[in-house]
C-alpha atoms as a PDB file:
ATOM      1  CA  UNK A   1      98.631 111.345  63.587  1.00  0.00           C
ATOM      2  CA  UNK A   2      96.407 113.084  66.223  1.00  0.00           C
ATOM      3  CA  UNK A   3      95.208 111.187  69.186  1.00  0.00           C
ATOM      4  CA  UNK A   4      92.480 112.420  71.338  1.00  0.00           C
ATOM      5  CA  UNK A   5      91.185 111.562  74.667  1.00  0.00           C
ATOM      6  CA  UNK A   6      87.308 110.443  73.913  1.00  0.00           C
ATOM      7  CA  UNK A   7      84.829 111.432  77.110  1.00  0.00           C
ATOM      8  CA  UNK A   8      82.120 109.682  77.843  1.00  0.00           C
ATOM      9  CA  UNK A   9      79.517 112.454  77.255  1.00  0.00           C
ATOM     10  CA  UNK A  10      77.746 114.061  80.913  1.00  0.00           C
ATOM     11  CA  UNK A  11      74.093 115.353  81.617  1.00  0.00           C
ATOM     12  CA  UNK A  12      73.559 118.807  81.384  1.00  0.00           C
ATOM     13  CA  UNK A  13      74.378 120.675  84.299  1.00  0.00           C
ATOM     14  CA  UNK A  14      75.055 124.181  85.586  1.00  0.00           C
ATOM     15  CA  UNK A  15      78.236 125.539  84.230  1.00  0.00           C
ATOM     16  CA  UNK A  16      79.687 127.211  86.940  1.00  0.00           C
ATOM     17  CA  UNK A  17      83.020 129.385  87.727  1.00  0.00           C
ATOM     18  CA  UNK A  18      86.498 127.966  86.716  1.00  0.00           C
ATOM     19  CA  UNK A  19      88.225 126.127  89.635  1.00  0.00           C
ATOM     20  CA  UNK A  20      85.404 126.775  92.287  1.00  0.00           C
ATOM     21  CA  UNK A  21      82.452 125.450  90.037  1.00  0.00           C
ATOM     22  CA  UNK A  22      78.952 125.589  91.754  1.00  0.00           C
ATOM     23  CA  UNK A  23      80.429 125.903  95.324  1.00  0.00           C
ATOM     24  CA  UNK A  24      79.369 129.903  95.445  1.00  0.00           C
ATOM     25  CA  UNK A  25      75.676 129.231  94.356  1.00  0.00           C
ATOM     26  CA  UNK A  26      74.913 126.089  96.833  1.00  0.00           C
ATOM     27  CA  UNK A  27      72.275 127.284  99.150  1.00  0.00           C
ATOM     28  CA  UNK A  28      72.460 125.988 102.952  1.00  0.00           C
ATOM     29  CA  UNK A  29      68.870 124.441 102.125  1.00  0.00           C
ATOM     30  CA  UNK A  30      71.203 121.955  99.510  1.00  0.00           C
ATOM     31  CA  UNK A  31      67.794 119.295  99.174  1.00  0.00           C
ATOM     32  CA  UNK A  32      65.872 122.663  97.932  1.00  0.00           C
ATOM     33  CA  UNK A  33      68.627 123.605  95.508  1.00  0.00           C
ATOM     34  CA  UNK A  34      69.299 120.006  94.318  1.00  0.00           C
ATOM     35  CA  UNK A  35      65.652 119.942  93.416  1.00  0.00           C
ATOM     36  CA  UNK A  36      65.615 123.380  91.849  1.00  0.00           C
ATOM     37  CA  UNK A  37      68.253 122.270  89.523  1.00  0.00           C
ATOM     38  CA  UNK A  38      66.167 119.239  88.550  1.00  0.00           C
ATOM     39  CA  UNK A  39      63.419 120.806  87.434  1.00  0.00           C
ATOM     40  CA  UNK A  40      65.820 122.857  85.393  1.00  0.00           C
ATOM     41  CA  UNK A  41      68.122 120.075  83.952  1.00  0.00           C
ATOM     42  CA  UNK A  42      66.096 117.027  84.433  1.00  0.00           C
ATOM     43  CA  UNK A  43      66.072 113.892  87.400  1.00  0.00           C
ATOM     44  CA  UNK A  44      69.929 113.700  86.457  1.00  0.00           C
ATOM     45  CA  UNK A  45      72.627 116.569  86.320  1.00  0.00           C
ATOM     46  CA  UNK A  46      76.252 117.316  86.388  1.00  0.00           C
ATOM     47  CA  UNK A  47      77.395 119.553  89.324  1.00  0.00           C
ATOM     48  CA  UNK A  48      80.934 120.922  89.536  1.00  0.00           C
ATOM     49  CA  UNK A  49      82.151 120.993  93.281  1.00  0.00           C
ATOM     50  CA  UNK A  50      85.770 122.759  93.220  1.00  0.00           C
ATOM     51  CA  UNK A  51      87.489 120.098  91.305  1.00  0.00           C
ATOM     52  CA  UNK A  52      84.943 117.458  91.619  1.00  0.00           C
ATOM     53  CA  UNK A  53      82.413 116.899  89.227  1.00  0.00           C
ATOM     54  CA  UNK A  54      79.255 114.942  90.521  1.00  0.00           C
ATOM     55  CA  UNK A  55      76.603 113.508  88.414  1.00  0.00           C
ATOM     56  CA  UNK A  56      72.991 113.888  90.682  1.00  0.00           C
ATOM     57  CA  UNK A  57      70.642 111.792  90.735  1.00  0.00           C
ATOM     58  CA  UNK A  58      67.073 112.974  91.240  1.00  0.00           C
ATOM     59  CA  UNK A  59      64.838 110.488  91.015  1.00  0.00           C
ATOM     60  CA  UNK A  60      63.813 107.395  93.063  1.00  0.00           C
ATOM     61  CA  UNK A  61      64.167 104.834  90.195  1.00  0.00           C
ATOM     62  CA  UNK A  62      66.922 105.783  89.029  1.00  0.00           C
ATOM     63  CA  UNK A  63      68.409 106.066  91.815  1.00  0.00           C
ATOM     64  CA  UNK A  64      67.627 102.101  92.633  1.00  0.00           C
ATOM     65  CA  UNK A  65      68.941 101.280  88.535  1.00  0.00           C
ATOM     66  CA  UNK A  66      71.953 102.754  89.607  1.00  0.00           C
ATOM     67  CA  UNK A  67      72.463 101.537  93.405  1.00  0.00           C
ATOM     68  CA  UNK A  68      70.594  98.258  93.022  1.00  0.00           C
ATOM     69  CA  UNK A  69      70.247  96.888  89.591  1.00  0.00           C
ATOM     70  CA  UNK A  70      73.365  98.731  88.310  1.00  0.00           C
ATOM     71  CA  UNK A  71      75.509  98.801  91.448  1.00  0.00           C
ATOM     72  CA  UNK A  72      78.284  96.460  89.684  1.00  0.00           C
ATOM     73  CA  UNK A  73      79.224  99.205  87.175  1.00  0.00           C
ATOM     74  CA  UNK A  74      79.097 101.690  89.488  1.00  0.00           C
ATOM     75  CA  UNK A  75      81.048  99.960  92.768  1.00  0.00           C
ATOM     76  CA  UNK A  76      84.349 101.312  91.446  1.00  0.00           C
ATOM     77  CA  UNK A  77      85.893 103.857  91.500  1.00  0.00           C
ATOM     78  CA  UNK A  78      89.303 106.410  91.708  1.00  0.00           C
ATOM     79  CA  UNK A  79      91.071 106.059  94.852  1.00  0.00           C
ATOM     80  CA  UNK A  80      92.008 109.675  95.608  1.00  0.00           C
ATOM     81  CA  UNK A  81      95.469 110.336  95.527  1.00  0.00           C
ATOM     82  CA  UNK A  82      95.734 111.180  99.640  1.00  0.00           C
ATOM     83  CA  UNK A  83      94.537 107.541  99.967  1.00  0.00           C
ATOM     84  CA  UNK A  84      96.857 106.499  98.111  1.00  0.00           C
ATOM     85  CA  UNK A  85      99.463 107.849 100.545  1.00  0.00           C
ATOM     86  CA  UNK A  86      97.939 107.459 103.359  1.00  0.00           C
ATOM     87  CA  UNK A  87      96.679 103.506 103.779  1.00  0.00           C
ATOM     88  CA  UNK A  88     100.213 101.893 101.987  1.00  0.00           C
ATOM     89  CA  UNK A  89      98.248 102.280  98.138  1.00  0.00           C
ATOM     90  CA  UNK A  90      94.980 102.363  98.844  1.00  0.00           C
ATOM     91  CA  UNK A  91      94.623  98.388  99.400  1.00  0.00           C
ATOM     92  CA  UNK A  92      92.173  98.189 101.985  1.00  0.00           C
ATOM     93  CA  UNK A  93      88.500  97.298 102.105  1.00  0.00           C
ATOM     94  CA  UNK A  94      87.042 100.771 101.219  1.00  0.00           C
ATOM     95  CA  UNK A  95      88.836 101.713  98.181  1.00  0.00           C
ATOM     96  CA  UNK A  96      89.546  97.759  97.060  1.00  0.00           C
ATOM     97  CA  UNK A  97      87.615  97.216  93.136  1.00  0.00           C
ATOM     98  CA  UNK A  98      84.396  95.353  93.567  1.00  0.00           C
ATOM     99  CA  UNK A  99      84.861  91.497  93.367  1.00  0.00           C
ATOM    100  CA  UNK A 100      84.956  88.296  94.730  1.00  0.00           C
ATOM    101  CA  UNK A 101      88.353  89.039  96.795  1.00  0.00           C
ATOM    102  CA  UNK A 102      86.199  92.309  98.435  1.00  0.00           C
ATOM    103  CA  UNK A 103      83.047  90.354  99.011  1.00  0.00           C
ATOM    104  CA  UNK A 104      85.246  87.920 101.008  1.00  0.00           C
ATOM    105  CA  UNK A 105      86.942  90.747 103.088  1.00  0.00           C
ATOM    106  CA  UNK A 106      83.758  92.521 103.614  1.00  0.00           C
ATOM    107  CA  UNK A 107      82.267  89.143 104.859  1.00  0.00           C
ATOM    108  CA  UNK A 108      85.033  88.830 107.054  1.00  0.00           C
ATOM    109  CA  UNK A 109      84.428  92.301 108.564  1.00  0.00           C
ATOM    110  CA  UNK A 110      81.231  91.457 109.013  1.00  0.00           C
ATOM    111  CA  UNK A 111      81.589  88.337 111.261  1.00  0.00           C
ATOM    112  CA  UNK A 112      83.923  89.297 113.132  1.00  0.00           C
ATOM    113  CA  UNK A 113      81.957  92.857 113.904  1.00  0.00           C
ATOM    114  CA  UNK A 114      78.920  91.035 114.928  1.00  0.00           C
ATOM    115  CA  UNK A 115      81.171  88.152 117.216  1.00  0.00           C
ATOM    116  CA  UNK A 116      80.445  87.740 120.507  1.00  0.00           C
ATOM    117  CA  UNK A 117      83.477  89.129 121.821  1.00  0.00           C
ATOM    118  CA  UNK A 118      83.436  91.691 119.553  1.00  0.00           C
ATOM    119  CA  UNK A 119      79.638  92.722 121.079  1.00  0.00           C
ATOM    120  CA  UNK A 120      80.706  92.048 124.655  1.00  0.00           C
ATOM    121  CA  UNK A 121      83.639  94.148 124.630  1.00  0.00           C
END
């Protein structure tokens, strides 16, 4: 019996270099190149950075699916491994899953940022 590993499928994309990916071909104008690519491969696009793969987003609307109407699905995410090392796990308030037990830290942040002593200080 063979198991394989089933990936969600990806846009299209550039396919870039092994190992390095797109990193040679990024202009220092990156706004001009993302958009270059999107007229190429559509309002959304794979890009390989190094070992990073990103998925861009082009387009205002989709943009607000996926940050406003969406932003449940995509809230979480990997914590890298050097975070892992380097904050005891990665348990703190920027790599903690989304949820009620992050809304109520991030609440907490919030209040006591804005306190008065906080502002006088």
């Amino acid at each position: 019996m063979k198991f394989t590993k089933i990936n969600p499928p990806l846009p299209p994309g550039p396919l870039g270099l092994p190992i390095i990916g797109n990193l040679p071909f990024i202009k220092p104008e990156l706004h001009r190149y993302l958009s270059d690519l999107s007229r190429i491969y559509g309002p959304v696009f794979k890009l390989r950075m190094g070992s990073v793969l990103a998925i861009v987003i082009n387009s205002p609307s989709l943009a607000k699916e996926v940050l406003k109407v969406q932003d449940a699905i995509f809230a979480n995410h990997d914590v890298p491994t050097a975070t892992v090392v380097g904050t005891f796990g990665g348990i703190n308030i920027l790599w903690r899953p989304n949820g009620s037990r992050c809304n109520q830290l991030r609440k907490l942040v919030i209040c006591e940022i804005k306190s008065k002593q906080s502002l006088d200080a």
